[in-house]
PDB file of N, CA and C in Angstrom:
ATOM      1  N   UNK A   1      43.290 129.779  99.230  1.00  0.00           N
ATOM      2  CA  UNK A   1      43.309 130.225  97.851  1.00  0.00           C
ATOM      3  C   UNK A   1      44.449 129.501  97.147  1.00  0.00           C
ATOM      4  N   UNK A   2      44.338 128.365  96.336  1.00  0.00           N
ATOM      5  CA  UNK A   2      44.913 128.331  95.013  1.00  0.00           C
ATOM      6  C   UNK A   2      45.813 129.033  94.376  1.00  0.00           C
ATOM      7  N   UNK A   3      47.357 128.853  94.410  1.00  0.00           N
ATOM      8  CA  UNK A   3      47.806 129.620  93.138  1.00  0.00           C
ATOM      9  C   UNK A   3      48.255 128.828  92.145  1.00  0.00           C
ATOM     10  N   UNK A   4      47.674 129.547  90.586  1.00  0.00           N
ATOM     11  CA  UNK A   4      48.082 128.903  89.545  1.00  0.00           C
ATOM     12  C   UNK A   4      49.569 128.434  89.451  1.00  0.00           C
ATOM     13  N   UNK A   5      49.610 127.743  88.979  1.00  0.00           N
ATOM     14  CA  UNK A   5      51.190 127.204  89.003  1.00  0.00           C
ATOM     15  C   UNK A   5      52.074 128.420  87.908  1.00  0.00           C
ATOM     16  N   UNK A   6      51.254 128.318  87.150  1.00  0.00           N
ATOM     17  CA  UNK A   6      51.632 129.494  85.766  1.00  0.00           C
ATOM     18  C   UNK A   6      51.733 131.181  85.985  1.00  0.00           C
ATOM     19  N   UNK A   7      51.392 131.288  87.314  1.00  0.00           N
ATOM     20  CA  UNK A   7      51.325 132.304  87.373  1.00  0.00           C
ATOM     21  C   UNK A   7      52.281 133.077  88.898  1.00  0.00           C
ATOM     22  N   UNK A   8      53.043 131.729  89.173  1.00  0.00           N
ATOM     23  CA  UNK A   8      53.661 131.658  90.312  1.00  0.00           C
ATOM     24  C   UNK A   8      54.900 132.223  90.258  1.00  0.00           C
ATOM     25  N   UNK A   9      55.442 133.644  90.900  1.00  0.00           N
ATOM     26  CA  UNK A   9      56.194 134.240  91.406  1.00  0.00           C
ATOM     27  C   UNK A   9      57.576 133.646  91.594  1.00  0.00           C
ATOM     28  N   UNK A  10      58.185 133.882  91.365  1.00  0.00           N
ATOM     29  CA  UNK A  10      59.483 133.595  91.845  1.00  0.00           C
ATOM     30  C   UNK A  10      59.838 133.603  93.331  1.00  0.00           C
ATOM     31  N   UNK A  11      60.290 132.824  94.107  1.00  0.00           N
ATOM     32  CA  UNK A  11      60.611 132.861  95.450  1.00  0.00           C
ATOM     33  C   UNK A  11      61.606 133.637  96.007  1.00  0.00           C
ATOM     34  N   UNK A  12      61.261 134.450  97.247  1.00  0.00           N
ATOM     35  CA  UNK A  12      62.112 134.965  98.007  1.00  0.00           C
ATOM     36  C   UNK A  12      62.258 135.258  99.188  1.00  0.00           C
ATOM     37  N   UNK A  13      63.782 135.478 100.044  1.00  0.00           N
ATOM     38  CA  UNK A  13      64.082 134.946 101.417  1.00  0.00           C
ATOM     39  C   UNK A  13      63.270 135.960 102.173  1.00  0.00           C
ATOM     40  N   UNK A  14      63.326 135.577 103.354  1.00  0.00           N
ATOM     41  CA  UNK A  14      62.450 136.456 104.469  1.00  0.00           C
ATOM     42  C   UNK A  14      62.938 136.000 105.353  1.00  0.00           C
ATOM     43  N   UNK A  15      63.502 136.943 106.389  1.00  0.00           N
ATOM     44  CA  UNK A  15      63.802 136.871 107.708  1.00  0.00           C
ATOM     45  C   UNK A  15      62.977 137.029 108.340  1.00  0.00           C
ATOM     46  N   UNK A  16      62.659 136.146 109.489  1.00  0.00           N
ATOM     47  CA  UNK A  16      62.171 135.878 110.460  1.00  0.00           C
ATOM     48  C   UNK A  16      62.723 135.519 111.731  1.00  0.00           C
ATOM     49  N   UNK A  17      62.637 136.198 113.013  1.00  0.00           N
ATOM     50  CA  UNK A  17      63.155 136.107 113.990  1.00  0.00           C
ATOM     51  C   UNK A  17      62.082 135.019 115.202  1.00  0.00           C
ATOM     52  N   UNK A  18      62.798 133.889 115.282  1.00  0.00           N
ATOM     53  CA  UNK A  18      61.990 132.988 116.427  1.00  0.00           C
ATOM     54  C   UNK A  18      62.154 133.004 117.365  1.00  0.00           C
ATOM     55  N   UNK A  19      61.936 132.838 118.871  1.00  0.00           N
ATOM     56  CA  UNK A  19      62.219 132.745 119.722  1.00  0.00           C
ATOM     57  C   UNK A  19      63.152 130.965 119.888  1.00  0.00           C
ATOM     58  N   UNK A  20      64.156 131.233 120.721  1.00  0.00           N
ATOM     59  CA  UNK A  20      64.658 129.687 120.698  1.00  0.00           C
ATOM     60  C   UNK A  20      63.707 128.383 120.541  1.00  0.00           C
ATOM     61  N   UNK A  21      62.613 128.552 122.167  1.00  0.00           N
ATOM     62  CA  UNK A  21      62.565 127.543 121.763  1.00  0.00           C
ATOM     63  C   UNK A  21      61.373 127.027 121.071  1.00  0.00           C
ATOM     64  N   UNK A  22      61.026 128.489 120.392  1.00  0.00           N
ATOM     65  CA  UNK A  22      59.203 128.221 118.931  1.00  0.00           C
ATOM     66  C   UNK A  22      60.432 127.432 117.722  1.00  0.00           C
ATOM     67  N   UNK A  23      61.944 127.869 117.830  1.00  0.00           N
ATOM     68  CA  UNK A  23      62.996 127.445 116.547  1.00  0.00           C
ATOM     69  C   UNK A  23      63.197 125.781 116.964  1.00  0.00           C
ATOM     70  N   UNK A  24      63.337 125.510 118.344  1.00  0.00           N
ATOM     71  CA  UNK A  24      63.389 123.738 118.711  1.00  0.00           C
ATOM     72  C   UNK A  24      62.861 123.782 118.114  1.00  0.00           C
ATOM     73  N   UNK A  25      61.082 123.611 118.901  1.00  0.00           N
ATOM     74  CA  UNK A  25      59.984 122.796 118.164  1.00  0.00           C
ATOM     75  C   UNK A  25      59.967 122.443 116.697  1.00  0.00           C
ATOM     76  N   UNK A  26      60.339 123.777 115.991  1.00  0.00           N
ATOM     77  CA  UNK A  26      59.696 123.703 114.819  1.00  0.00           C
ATOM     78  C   UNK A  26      60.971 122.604 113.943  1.00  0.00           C
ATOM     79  N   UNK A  27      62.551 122.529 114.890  1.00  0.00           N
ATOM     80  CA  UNK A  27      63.555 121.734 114.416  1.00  0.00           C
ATOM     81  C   UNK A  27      62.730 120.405 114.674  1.00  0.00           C
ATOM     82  N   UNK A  28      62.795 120.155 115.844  1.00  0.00           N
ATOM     83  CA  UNK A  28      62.307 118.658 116.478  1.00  0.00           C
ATOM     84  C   UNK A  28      60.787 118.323 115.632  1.00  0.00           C
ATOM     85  N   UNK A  29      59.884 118.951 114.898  1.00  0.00           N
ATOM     86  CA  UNK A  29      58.921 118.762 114.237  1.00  0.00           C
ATOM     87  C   UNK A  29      59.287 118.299 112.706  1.00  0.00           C
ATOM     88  N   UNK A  30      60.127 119.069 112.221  1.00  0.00           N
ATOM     89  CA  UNK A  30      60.517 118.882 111.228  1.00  0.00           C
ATOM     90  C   UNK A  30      61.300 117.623 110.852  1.00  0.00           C
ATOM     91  N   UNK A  31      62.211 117.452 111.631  1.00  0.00           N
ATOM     92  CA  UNK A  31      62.700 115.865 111.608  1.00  0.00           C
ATOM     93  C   UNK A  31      62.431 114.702 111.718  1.00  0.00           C
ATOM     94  N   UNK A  32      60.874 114.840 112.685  1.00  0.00           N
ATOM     95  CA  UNK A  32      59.778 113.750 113.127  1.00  0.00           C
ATOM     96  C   UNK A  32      58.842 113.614 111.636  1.00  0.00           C
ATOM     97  N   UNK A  33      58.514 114.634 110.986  1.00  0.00           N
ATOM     98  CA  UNK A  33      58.191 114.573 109.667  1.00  0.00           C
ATOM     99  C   UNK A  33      58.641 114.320 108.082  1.00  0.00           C
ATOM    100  N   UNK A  34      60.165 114.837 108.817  1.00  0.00           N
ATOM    101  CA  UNK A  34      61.289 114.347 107.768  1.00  0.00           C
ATOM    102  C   UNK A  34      61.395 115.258 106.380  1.00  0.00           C
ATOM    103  N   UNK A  35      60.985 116.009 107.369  1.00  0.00           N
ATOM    104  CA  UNK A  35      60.652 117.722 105.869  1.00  0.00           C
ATOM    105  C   UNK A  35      61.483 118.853 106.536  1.00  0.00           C
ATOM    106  N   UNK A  36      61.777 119.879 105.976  1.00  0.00           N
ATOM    107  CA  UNK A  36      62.509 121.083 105.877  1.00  0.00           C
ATOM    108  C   UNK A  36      61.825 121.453 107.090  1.00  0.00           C
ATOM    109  N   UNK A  37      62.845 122.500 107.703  1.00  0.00           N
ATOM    110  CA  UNK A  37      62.221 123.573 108.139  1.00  0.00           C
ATOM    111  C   UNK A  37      61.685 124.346 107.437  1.00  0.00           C
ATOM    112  N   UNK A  38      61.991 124.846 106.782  1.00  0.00           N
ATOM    113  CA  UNK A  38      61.759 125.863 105.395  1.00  0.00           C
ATOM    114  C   UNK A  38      60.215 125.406 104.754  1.00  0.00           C
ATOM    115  N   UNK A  39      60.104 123.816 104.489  1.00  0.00           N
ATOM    116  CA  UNK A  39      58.677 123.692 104.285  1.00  0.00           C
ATOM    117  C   UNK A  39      57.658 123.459 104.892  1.00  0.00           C
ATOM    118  N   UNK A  40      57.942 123.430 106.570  1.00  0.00           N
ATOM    119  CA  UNK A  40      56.917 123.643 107.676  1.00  0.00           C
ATOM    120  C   UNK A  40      56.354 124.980 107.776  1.00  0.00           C
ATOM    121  N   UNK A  41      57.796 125.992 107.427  1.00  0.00           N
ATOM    122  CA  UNK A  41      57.028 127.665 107.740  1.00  0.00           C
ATOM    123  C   UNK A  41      56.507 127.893 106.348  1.00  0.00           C
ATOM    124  N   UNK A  42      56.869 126.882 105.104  1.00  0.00           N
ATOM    125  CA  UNK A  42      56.115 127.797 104.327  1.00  0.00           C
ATOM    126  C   UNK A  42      54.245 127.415 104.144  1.00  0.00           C
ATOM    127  N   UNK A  43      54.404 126.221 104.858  1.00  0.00           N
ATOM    128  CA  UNK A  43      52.941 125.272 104.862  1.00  0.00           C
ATOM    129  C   UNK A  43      52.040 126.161 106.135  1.00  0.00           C
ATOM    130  N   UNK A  44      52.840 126.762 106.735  1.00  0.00           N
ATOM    131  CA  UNK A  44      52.055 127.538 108.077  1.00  0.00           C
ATOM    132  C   UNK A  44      51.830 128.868 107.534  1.00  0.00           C
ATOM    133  N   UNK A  45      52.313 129.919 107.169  1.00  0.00           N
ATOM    134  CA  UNK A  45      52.240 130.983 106.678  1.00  0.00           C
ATOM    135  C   UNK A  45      51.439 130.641 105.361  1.00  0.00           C
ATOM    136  N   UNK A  46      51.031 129.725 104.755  1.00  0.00           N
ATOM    137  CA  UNK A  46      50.423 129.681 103.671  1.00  0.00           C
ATOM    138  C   UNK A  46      48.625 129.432 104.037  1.00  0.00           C
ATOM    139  N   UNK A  47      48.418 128.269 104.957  1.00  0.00           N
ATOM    140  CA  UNK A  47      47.617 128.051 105.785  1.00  0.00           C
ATOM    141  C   UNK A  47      47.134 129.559 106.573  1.00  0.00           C
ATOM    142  N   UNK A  48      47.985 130.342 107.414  1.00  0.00           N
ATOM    143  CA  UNK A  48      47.786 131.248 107.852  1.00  0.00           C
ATOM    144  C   UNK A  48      47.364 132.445 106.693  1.00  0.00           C
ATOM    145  N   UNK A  49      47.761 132.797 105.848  1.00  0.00           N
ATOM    146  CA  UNK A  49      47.645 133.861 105.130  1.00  0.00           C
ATOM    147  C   UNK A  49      45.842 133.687 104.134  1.00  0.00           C
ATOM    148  N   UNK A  50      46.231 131.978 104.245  1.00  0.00           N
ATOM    149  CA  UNK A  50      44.900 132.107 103.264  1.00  0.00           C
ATOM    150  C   UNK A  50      43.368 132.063 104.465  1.00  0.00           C
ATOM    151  N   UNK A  51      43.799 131.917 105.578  1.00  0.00           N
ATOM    152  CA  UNK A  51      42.350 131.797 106.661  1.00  0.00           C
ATOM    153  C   UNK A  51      42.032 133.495 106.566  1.00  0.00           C
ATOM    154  N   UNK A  52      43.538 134.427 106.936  1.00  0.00           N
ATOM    155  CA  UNK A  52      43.106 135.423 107.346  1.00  0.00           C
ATOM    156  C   UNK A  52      42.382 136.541 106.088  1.00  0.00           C
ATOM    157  N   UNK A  53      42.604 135.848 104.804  1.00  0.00           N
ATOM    158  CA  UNK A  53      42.197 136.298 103.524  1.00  0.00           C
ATOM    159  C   UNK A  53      40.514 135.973 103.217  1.00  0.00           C
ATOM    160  N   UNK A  54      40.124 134.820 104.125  1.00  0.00           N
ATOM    161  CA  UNK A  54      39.006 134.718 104.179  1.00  0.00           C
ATOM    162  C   UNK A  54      38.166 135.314 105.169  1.00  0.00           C
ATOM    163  N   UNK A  55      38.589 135.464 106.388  1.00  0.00           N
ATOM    164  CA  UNK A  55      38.248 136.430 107.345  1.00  0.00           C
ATOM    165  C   UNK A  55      38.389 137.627 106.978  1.00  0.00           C
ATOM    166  N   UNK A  56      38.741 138.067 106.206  1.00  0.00           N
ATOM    167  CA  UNK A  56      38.752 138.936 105.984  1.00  0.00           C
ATOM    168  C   UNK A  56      37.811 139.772 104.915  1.00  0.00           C
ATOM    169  N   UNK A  57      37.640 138.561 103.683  1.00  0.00           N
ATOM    170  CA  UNK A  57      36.530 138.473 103.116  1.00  0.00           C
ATOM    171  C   UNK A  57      35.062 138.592 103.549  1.00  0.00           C
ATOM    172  N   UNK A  58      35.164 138.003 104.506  1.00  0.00           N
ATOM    173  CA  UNK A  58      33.855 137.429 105.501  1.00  0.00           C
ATOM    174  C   UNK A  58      33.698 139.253 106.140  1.00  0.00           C
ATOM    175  N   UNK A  59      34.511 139.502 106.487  1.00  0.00           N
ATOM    176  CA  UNK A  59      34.590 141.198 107.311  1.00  0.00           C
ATOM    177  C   UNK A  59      34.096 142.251 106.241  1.00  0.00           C
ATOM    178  N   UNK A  60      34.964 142.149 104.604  1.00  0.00           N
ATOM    179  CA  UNK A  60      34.050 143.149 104.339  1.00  0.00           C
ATOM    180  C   UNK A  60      32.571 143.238 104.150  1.00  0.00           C
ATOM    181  N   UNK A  61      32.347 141.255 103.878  1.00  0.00           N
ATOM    182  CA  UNK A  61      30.797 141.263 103.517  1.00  0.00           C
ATOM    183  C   UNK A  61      29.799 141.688 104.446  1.00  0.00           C
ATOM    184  N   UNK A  62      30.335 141.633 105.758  1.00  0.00           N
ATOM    185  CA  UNK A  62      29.239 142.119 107.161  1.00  0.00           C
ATOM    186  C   UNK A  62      28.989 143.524 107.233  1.00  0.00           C
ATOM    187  N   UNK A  63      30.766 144.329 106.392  1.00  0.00           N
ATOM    188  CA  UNK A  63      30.488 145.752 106.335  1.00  0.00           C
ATOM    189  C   UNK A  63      29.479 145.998 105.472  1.00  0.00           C
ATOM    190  N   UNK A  64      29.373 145.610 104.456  1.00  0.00           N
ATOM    191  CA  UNK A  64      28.470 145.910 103.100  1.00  0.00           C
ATOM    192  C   UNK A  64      27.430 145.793 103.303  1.00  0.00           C
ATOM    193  N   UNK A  65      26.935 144.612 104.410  1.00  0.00           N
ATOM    194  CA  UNK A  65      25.857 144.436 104.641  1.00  0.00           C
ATOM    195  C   UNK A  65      24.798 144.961 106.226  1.00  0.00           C
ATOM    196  N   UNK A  66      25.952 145.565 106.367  1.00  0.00           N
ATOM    197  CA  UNK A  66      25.742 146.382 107.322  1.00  0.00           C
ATOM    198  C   UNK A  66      25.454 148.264 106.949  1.00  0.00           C
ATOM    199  N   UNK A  67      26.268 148.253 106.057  1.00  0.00           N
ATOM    200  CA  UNK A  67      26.100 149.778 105.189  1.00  0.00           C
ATOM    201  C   UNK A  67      24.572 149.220 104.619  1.00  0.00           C
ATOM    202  N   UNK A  68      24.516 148.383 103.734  1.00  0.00           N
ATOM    203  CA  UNK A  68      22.812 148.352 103.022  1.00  0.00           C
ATOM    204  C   UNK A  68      22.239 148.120 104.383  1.00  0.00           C
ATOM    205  N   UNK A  69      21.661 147.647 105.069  1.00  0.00           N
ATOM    206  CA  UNK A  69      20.570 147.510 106.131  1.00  0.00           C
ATOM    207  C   UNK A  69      20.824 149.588 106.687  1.00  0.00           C
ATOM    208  N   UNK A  70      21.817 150.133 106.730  1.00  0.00           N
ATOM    209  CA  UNK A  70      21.835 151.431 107.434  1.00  0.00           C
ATOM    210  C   UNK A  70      21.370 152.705 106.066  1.00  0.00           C
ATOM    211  N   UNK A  71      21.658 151.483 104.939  1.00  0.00           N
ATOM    212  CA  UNK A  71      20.780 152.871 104.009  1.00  0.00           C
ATOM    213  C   UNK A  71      19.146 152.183 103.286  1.00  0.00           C
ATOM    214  N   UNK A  72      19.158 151.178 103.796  1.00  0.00           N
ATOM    215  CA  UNK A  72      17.572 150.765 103.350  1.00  0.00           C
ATOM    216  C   UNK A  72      16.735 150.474 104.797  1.00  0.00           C
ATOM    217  N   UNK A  73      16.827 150.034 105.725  1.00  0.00           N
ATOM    218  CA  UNK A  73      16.255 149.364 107.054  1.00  0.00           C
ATOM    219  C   UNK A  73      15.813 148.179 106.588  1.00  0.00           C
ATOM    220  N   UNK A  74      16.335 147.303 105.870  1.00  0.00           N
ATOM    221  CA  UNK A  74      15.400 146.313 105.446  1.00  0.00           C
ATOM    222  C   UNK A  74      16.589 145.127 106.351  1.00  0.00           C
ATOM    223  N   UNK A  75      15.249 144.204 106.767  1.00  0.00           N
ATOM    224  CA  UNK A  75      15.696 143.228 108.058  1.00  0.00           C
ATOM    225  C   UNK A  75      14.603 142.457 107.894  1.00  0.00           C
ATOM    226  N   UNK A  76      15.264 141.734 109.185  1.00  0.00           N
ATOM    227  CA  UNK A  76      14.364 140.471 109.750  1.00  0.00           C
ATOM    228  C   UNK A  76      14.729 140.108 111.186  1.00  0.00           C
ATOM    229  N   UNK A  77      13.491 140.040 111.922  1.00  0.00           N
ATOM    230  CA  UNK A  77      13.872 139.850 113.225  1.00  0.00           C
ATOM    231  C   UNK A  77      14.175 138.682 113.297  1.00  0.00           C
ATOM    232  N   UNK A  78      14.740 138.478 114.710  1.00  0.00           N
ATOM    233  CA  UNK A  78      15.456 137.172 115.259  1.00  0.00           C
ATOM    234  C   UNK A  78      14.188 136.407 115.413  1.00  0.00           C
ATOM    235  N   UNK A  79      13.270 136.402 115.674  1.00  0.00           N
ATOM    236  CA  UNK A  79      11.798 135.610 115.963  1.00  0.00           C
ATOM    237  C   UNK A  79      11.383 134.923 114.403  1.00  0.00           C
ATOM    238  N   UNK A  80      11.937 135.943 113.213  1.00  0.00           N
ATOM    239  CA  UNK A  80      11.121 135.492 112.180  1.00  0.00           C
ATOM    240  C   UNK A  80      12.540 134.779 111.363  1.00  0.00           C
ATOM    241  N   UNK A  81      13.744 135.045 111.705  1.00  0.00           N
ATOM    242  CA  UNK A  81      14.651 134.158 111.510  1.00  0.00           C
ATOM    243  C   UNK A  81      14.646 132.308 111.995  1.00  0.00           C
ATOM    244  N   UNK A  82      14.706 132.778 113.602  1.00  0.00           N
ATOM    245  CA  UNK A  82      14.046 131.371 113.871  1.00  0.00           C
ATOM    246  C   UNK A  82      13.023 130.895 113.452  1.00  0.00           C
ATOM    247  N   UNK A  83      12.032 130.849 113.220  1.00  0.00           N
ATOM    248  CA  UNK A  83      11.368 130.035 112.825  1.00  0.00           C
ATOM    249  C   UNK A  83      10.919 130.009 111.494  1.00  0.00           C
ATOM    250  N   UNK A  84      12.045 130.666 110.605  1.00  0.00           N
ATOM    251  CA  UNK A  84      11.938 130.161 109.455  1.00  0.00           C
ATOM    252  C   UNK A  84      13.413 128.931 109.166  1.00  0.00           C
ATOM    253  N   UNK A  85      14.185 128.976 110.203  1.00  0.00           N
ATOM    254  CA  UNK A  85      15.244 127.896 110.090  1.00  0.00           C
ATOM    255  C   UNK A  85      14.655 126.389 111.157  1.00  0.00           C
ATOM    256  N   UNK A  86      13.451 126.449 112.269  1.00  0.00           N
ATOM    257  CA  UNK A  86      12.586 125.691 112.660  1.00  0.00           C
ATOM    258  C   UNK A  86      12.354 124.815 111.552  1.00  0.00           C
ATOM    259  N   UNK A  87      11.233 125.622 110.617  1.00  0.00           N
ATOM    260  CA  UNK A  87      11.079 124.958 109.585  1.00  0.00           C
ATOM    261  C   UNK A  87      11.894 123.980 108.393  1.00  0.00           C
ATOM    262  N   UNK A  88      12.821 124.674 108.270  1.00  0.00           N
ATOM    263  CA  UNK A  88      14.027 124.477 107.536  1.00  0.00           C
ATOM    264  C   UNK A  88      14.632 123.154 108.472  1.00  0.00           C
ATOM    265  N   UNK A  89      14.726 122.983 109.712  1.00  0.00           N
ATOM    266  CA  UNK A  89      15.216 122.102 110.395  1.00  0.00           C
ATOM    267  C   UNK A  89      14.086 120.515 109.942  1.00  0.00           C
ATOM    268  N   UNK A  90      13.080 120.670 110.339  1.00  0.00           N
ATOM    269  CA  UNK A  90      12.178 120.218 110.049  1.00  0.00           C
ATOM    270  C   UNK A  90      11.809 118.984 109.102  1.00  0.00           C
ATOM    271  N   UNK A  91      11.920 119.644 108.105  1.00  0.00           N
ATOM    272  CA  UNK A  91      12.574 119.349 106.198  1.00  0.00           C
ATOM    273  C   UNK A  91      11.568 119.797 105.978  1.00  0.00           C
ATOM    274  N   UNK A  92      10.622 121.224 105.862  1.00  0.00           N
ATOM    275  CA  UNK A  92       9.886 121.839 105.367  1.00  0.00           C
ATOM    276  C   UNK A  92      10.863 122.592 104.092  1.00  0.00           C
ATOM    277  N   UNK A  93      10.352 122.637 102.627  1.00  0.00           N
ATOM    278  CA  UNK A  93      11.169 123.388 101.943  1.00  0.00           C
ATOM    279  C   UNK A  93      10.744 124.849 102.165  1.00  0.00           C
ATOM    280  N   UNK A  94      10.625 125.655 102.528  1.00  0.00           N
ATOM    281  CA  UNK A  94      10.203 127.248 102.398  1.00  0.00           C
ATOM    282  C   UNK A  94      11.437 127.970 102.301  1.00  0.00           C
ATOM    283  N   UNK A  95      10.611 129.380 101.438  1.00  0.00           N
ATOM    284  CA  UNK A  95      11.557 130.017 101.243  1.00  0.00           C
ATOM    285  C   UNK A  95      12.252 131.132 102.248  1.00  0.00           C
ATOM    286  N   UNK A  96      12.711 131.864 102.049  1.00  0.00           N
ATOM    287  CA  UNK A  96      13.304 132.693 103.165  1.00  0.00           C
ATOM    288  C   UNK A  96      12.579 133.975 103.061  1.00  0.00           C
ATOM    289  N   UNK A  97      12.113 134.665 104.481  1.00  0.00           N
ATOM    290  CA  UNK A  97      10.864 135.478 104.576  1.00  0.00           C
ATOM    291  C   UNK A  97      12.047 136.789 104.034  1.00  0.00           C
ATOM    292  N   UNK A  98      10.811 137.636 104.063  1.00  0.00           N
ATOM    293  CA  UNK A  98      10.637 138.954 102.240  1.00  0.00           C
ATOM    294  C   UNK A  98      11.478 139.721 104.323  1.00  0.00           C
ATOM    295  N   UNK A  99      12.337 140.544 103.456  1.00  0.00           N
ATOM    296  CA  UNK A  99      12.829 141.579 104.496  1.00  0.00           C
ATOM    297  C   UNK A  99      12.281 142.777 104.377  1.00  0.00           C
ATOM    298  N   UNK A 100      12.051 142.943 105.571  1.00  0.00           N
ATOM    299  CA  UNK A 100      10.775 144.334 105.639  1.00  0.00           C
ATOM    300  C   UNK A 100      11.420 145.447 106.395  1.00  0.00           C
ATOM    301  N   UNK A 101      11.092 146.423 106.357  1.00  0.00           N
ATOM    302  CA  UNK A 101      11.408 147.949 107.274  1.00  0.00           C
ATOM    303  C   UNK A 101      10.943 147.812 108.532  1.00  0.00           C
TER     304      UNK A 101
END
């Protein structure tokens, strides 16, 4: 996720406790790159925060879509999945089969 530049927070410190030698690496990395420590953890925690924001995204949509299939029954079996992505493999254009009870 993108943050607007205009809309960007003011920065602030955070302690973090490393183990020695996760604090080497990340020294001996940083110097081989010729960048901060400071802008390795903030490029990792940024990387990190925005995967788990999408996983996470991804989690409520399975709930939602797991609540509608438990208050409608509407599906599609694995038989009529495959071989409507067969097709799809194929280069048949079809559309995607009607979900039934």
């Amino acid at each position: 996720m993108q943050t607007n530049p205009s809309t960007v927070l003011p920065s602030s410190a955070v302690s973090v406790r490393l183990p020695g030698d996760l604090r080497a690496r990340l020294g001996n990395l940083a110097a081989a790159r010729q960048r901060s420590t400071n802008s390795l953890l903030i490029q990792a925690v940024t990387n990190f925060v925005e995967r788990e924001e999408k996983r996470e995204a991804l989690r409520q949509e399975c709930l939602a879509a797991h609540d509608h299939y438990m208050l409608t029954g509407l599906h599609l079996t694995n038989d009529e999945v495959v071989e409507w992505m067969d097709k799809i493999i194929q280069g048949e254009k079809v559309p995607m089969p009607k979900c039934h009870i």
